[in-house]
N, C-alpha and C. Protein backbone atom coordinates (compact mmCIF):
# COMPACT_ATOMS: atom_id res chain seq x y z
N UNK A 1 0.84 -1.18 0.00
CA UNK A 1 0.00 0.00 0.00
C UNK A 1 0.88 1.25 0.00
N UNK A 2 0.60 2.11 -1.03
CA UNK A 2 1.41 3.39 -1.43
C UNK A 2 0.93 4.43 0.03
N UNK A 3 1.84 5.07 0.32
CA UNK A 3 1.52 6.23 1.14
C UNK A 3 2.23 7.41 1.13
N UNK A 4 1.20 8.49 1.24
CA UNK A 4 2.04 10.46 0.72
C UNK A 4 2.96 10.20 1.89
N UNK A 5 4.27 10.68 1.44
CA UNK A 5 5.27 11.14 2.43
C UNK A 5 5.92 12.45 1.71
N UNK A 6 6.37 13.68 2.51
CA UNK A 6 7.27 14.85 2.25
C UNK A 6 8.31 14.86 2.38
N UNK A 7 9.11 15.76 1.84
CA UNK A 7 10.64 15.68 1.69
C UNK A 7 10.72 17.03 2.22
N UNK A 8 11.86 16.91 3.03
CA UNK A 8 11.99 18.10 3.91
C UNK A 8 13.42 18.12 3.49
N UNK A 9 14.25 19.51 3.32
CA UNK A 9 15.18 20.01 3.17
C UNK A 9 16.24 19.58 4.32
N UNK A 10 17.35 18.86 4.71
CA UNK A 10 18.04 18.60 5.88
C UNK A 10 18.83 20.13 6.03
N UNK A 11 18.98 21.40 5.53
CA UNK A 11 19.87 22.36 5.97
C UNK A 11 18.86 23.21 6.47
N UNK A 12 17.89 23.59 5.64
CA UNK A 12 16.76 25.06 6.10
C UNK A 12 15.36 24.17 6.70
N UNK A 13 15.04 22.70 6.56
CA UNK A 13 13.87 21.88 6.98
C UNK A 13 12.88 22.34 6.37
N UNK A 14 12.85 22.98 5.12
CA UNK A 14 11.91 23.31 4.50
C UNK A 14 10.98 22.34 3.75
N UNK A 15 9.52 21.71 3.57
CA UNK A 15 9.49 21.24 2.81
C UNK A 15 9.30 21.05 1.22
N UNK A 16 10.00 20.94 0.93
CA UNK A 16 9.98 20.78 -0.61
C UNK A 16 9.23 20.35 -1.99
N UNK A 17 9.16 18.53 -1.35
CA UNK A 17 8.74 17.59 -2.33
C UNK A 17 7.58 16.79 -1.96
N UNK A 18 6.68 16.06 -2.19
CA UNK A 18 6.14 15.02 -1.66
C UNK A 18 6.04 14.09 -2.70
N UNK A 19 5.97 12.87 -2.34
CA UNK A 19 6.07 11.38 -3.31
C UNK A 19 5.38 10.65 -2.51
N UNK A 20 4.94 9.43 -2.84
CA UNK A 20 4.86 8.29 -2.39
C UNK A 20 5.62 7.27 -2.33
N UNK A 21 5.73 5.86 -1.18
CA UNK A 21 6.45 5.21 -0.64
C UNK A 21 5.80 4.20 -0.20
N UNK A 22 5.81 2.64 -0.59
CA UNK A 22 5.16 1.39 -0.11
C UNK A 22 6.07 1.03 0.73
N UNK A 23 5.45 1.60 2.44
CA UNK A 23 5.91 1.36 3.81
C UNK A 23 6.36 -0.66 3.98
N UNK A 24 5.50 -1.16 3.50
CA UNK A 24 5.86 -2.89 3.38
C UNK A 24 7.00 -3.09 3.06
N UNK A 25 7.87 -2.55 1.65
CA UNK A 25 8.95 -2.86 1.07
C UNK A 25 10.19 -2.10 1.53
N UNK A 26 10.16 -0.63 1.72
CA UNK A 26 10.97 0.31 2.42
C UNK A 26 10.63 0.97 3.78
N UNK A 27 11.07 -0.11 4.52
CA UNK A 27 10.63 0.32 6.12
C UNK A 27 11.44 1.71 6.78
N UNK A 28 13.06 1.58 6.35
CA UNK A 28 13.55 2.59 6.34
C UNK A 28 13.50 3.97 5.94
N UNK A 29 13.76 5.43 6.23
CA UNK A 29 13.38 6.37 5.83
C UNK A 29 14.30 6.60 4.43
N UNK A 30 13.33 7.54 3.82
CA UNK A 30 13.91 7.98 2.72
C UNK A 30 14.59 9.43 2.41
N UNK A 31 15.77 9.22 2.33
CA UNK A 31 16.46 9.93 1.63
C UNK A 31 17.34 10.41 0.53
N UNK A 32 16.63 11.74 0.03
CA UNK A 32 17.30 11.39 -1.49
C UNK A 32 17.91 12.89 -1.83
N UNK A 33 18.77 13.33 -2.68
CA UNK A 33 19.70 14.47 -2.97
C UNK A 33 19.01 15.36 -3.69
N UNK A 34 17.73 15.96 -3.51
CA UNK A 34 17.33 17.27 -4.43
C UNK A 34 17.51 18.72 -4.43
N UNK A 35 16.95 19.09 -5.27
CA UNK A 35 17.04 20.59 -5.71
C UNK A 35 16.27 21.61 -4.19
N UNK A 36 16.60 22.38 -3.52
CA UNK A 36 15.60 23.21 -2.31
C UNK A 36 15.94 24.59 -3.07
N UNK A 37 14.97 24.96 -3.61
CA UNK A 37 14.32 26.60 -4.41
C UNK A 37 15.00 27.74 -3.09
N UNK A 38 14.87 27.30 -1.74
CA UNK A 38 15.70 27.93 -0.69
C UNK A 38 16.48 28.23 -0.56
N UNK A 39 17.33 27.06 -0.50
CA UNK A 39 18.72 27.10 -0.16
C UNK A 39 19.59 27.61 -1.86
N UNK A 40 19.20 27.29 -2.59
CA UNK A 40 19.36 27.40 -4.34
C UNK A 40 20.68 26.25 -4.67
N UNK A 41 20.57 25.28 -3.86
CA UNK A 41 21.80 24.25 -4.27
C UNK A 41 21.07 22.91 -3.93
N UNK A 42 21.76 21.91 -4.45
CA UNK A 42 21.21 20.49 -4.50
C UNK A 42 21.97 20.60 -2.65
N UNK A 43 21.03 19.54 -1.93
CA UNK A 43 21.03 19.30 -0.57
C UNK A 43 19.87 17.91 -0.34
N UNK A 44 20.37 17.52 0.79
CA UNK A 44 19.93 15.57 0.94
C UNK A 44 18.31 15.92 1.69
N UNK A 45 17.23 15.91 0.86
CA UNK A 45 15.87 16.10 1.67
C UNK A 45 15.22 14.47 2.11
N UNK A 46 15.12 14.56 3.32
CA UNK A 46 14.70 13.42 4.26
C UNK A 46 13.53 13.24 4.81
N UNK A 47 12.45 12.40 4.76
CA UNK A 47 10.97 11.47 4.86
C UNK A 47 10.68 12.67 5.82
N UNK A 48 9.39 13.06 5.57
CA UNK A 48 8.66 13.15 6.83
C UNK A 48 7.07 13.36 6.82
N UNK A 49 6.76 13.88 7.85
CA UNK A 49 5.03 13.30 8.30
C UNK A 49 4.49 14.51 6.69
N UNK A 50 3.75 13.94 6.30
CA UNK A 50 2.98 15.00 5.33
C UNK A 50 2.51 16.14 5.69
């Protein structure tokens, strides 16, 4: 079962992105290297509550 999760900026905690994530297969959090319009540089945005 797919579920909304947000991507929060790890330097300013801004959030950014939201995607979905099947909690069954990736129990671990997600983190991935995107673009933050904020900060204006690629930076590692990490899972959080929607």
């Amino acid at each position: 079962m797919q579920e909304n999760v947000s991507l929060a900026c790890a330097e300013c905690k801004r959030k950014n992105y939201t995607t979905t994530k099947n909690k069954k297969t990736n129990t671990e959090k997600l983190e991935l290297s995107k673009y933050c319009r904020f900060c204006r540089k690629h930076t590692a945005h990490r899972e959080g509550k929607v």
